[in-house]
PDB file of N, CA and C in Angstrom:
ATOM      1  N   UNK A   1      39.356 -31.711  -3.309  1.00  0.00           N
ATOM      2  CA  UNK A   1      40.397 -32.469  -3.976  1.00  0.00           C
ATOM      3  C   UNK A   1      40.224 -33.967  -3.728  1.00  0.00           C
ATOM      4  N   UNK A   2      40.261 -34.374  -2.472  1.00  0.00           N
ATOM      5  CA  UNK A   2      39.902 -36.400  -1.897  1.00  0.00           C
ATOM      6  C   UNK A   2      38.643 -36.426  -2.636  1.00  0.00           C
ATOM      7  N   UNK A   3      37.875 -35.487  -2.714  1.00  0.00           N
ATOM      8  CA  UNK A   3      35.974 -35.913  -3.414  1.00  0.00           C
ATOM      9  C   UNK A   3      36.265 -36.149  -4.652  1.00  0.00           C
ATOM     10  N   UNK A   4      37.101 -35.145  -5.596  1.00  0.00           N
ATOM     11  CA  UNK A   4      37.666 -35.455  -7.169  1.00  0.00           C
ATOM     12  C   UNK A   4      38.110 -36.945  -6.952  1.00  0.00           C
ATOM     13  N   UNK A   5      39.023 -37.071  -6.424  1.00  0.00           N
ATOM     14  CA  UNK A   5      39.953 -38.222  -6.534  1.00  0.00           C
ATOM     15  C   UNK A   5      39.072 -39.295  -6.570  1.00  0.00           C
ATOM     16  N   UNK A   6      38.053 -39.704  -5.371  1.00  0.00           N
ATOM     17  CA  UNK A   6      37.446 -40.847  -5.312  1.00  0.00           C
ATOM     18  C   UNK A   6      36.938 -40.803  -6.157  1.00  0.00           C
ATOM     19  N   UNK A   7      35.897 -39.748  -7.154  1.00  0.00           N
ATOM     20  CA  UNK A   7      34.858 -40.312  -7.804  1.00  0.00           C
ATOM     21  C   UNK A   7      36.112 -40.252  -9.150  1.00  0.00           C
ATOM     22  N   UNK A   8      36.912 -40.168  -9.259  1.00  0.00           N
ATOM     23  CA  UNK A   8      37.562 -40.716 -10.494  1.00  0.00           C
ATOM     24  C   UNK A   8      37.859 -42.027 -10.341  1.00  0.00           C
ATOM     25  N   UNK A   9      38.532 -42.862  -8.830  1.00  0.00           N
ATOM     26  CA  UNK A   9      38.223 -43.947  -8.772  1.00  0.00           C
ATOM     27  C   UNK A   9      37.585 -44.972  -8.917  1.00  0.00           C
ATOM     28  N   UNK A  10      36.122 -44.141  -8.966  1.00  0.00           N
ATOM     29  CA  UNK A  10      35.008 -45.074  -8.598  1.00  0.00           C
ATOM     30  C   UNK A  10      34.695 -45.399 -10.436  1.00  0.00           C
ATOM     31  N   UNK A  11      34.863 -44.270 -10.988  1.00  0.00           N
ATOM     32  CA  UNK A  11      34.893 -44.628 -13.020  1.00  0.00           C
ATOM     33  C   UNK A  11      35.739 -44.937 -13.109  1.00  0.00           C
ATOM     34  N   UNK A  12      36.768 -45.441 -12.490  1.00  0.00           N
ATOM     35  CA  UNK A  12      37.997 -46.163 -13.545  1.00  0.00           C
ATOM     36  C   UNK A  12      37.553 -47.530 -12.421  1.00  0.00           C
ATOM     37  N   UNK A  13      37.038 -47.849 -11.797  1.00  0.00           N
ATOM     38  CA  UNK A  13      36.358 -48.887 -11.363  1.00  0.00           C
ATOM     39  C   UNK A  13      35.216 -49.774 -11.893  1.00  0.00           C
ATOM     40  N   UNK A  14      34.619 -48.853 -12.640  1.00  0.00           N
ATOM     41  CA  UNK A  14      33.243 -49.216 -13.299  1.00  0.00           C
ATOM     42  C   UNK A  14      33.528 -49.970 -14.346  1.00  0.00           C
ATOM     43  N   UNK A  15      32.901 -50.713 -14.621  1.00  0.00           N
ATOM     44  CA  UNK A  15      32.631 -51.859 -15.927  1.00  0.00           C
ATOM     45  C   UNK A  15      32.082 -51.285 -17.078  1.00  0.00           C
ATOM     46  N   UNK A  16      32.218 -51.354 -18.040  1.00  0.00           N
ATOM     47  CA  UNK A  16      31.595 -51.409 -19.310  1.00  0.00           C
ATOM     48  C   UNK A  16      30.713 -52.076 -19.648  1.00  0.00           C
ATOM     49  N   UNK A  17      30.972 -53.512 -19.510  1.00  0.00           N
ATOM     50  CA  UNK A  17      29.283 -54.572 -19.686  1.00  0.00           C
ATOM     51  C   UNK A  17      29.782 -55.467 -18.667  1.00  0.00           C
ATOM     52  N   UNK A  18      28.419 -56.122 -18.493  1.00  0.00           N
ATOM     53  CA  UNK A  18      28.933 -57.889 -17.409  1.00  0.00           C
ATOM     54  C   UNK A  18      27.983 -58.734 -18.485  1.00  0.00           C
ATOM     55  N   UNK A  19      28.198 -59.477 -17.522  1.00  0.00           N
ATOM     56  CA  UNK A  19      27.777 -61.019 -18.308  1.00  0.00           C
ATOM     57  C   UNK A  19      26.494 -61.160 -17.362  1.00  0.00           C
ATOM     58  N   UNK A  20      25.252 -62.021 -18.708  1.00  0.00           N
ATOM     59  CA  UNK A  20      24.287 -62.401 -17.953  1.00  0.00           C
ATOM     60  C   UNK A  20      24.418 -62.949 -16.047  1.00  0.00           C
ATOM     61  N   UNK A  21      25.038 -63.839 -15.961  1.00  0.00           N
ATOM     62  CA  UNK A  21      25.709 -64.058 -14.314  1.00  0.00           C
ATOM     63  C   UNK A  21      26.045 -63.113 -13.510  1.00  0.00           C
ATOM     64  N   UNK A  22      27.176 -61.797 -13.911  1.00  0.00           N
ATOM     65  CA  UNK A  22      27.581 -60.704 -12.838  1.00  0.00           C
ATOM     66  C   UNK A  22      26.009 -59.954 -12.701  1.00  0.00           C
ATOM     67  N   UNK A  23      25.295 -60.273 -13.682  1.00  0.00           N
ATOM     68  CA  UNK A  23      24.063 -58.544 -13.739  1.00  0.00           C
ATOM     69  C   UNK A  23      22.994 -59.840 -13.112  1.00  0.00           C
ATOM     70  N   UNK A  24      22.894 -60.650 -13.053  1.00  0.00           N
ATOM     71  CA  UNK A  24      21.812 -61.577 -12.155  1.00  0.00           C
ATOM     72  C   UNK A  24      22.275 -61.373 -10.539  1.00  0.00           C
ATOM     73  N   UNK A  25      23.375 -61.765 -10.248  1.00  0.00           N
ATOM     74  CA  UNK A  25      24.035 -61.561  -9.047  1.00  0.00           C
ATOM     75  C   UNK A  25      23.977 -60.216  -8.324  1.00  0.00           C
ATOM     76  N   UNK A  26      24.061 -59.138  -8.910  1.00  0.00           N
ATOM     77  CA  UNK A  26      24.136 -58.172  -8.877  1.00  0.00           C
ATOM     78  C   UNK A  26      22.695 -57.173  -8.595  1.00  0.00           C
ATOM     79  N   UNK A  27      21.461 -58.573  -9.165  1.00  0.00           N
ATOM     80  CA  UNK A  27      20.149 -57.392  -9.373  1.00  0.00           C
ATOM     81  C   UNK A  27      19.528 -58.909  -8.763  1.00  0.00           C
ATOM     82  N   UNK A  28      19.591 -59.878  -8.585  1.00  0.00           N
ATOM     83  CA  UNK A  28      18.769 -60.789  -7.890  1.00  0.00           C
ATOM     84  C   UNK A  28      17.599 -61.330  -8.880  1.00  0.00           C
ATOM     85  N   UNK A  29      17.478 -60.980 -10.178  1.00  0.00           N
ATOM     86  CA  UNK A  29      16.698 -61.396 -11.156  1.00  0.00           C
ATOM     87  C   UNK A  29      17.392 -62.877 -11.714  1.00  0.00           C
ATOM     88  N   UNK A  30      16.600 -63.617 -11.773  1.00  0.00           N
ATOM     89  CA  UNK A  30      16.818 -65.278 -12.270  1.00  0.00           C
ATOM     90  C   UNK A  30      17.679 -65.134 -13.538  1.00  0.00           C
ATOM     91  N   UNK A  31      18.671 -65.702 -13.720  1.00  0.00           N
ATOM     92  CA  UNK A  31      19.517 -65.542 -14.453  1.00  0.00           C
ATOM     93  C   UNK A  31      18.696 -66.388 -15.675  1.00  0.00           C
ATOM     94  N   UNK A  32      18.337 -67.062 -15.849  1.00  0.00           N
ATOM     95  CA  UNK A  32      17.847 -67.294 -17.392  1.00  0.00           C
ATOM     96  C   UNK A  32      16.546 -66.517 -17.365  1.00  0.00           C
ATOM     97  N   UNK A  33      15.929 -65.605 -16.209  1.00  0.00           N
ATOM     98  CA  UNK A  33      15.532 -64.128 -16.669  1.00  0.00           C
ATOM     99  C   UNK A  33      16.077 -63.275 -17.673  1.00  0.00           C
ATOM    100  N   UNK A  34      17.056 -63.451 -16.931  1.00  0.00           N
ATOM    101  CA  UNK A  34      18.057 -62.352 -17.685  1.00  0.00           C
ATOM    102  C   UNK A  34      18.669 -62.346 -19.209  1.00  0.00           C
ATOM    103  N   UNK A  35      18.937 -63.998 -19.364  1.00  0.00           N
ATOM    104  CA  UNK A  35      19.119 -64.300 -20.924  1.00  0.00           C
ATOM    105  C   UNK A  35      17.735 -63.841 -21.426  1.00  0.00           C
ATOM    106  N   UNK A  36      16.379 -64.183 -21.096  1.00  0.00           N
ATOM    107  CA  UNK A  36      15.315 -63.922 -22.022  1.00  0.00           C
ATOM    108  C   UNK A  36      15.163 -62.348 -22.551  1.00  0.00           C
ATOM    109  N   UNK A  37      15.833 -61.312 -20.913  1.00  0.00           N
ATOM    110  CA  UNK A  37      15.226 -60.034 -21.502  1.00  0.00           C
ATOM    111  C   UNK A  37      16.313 -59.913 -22.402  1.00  0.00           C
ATOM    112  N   UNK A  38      17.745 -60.280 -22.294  1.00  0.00           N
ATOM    113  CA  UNK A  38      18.271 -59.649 -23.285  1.00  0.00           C
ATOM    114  C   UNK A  38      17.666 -60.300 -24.905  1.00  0.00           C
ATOM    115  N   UNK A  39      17.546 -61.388 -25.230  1.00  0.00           N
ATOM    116  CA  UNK A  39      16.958 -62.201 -26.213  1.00  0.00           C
ATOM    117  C   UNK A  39      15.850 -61.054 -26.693  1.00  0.00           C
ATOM    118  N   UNK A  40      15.230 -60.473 -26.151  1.00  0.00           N
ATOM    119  CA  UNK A  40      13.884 -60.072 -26.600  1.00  0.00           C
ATOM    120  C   UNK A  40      14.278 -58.170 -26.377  1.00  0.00           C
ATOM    121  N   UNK A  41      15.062 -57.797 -26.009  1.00  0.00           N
ATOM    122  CA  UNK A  41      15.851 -56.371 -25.945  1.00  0.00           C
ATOM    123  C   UNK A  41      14.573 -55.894 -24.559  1.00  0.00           C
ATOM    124  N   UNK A  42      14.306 -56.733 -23.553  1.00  0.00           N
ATOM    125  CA  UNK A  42      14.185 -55.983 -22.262  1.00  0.00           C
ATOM    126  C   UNK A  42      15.314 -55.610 -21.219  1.00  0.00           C
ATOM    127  N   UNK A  43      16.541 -55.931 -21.756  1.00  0.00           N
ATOM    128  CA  UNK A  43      17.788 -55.307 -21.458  1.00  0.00           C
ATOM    129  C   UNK A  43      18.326 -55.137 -22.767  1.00  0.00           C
ATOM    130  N   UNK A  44      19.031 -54.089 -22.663  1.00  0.00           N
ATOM    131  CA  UNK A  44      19.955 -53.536 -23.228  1.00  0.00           C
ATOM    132  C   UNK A  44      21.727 -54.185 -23.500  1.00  0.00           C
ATOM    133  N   UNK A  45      21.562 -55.054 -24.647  1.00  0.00           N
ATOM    134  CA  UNK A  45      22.757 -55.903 -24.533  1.00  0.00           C
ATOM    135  C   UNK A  45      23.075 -56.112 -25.729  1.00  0.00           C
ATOM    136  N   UNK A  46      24.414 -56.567 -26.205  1.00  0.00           N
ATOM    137  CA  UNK A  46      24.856 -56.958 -27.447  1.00  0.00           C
ATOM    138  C   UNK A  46      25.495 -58.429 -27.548  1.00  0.00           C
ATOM    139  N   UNK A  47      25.558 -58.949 -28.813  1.00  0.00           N
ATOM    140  CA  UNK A  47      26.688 -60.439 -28.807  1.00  0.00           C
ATOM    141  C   UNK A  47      27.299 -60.122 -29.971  1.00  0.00           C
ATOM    142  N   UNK A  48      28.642 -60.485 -29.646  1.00  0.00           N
ATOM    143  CA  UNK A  48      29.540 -60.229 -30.255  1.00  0.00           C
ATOM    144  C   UNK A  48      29.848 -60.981 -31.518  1.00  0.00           C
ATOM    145  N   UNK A  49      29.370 -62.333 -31.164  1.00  0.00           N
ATOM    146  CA  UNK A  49      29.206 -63.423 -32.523  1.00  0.00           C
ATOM    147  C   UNK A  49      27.276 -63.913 -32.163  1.00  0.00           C
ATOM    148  N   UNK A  50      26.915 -63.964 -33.308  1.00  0.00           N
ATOM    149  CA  UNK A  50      25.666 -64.582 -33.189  1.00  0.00           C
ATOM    150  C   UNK A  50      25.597 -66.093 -32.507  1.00  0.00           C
ATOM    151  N   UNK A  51      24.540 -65.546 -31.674  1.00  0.00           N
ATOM    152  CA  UNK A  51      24.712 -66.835 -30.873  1.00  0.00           C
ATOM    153  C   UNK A  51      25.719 -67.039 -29.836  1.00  0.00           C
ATOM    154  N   UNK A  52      26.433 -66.113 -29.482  1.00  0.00           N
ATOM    155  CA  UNK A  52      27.262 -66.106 -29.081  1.00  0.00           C
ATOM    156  C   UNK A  52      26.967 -65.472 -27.321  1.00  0.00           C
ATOM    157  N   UNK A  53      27.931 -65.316 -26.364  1.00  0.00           N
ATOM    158  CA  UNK A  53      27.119 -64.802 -25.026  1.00  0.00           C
ATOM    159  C   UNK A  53      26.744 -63.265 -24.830  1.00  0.00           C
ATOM    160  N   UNK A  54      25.954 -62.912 -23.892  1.00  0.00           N
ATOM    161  CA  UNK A  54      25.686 -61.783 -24.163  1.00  0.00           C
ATOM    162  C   UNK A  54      26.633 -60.414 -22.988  1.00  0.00           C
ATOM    163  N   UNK A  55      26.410 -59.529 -23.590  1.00  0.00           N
ATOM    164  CA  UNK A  55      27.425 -58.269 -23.171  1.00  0.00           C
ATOM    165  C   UNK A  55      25.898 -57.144 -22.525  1.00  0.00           C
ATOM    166  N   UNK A  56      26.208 -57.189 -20.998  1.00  0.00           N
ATOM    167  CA  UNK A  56      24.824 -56.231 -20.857  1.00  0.00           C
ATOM    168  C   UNK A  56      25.846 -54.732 -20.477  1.00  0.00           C
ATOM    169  N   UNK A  57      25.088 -53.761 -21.069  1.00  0.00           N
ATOM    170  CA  UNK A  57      25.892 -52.368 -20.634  1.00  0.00           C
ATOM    171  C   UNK A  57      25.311 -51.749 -19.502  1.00  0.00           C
ATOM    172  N   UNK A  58      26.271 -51.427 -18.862  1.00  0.00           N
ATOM    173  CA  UNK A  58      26.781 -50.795 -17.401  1.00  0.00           C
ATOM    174  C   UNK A  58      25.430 -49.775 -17.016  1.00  0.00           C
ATOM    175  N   UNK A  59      24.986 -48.687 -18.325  1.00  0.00           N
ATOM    176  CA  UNK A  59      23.641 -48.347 -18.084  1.00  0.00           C
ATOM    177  C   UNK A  59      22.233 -49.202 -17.708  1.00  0.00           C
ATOM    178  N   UNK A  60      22.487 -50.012 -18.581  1.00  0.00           N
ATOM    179  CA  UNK A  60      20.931 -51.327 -18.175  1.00  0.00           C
ATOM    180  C   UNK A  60      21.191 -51.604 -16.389  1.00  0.00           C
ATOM    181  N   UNK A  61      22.304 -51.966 -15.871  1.00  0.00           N
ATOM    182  CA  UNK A  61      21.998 -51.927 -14.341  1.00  0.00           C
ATOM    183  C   UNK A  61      22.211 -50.606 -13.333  1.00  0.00           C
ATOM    184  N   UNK A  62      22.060 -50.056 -13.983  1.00  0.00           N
ATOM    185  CA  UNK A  62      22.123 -48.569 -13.090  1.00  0.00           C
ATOM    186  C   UNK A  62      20.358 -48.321 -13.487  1.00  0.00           C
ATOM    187  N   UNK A  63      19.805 -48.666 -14.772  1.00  0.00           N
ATOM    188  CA  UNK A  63      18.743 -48.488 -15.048  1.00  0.00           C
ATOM    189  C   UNK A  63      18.013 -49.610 -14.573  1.00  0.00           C
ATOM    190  N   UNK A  64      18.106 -50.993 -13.926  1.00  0.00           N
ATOM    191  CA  UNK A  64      17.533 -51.668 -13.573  1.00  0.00           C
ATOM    192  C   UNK A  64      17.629 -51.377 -11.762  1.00  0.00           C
ATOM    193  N   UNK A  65      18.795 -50.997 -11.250  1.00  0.00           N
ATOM    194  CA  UNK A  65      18.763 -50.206 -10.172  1.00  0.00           C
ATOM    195  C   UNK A  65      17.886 -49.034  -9.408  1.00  0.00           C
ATOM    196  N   UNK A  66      18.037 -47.936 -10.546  1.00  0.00           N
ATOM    197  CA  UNK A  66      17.021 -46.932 -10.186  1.00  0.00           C
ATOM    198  C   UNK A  66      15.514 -47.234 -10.472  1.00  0.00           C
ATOM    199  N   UNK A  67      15.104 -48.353 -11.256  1.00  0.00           N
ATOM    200  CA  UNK A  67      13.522 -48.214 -11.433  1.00  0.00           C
ATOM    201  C   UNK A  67      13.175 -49.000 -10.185  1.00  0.00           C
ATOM    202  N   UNK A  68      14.244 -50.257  -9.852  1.00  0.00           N
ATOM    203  CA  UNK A  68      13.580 -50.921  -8.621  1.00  0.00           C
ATOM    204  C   UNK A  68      13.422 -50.047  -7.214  1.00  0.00           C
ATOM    205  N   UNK A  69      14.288 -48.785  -7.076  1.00  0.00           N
ATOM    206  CA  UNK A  69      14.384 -47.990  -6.009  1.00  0.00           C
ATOM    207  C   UNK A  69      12.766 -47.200  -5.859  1.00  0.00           C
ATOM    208  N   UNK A  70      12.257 -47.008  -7.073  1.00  0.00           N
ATOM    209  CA  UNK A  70      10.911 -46.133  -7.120  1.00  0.00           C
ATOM    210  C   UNK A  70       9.638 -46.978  -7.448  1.00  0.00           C
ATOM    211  N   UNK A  71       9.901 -48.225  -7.342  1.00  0.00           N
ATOM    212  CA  UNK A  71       8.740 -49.745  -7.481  1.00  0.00           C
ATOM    213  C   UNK A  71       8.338 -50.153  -6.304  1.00  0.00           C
TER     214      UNK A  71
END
């Protein structure tokens, strides 16, 4: 029952997207790294207005997480 509970915590905790800045901070990759991969779709990200800032999804750092764990 406490094991249910937390991991429902831990998804109603979780983010949907961050911003180039939270996912640099977060993964230690140079933040205008990070604008380029999304620019060029080496992350996984959207903008909401063209030109506009970018939205990286919650999978791209769980997926930038697990590949650095096995590198």
């Amino acid at each position: 029952m406490i094991k249910s509970d937390i991991l429902d915590l831990m998804k109603q905790n979780k983010k949907e997207f961050y911003t180039p800045k939270e996912f640099h901070k977060k993964t230690g990759l140079a933040y205008r790294t990070v604008l380029h991969y999304c620019s060029i779709g080496k992350i996984k990200a959207v903008q909401r207005i063209v030109g506009g800032s970018w939205l990286i999804y919650h999978s791209e750092l769980e997926r930038f997480i697990n590949d650095a764990k096995f590198n």
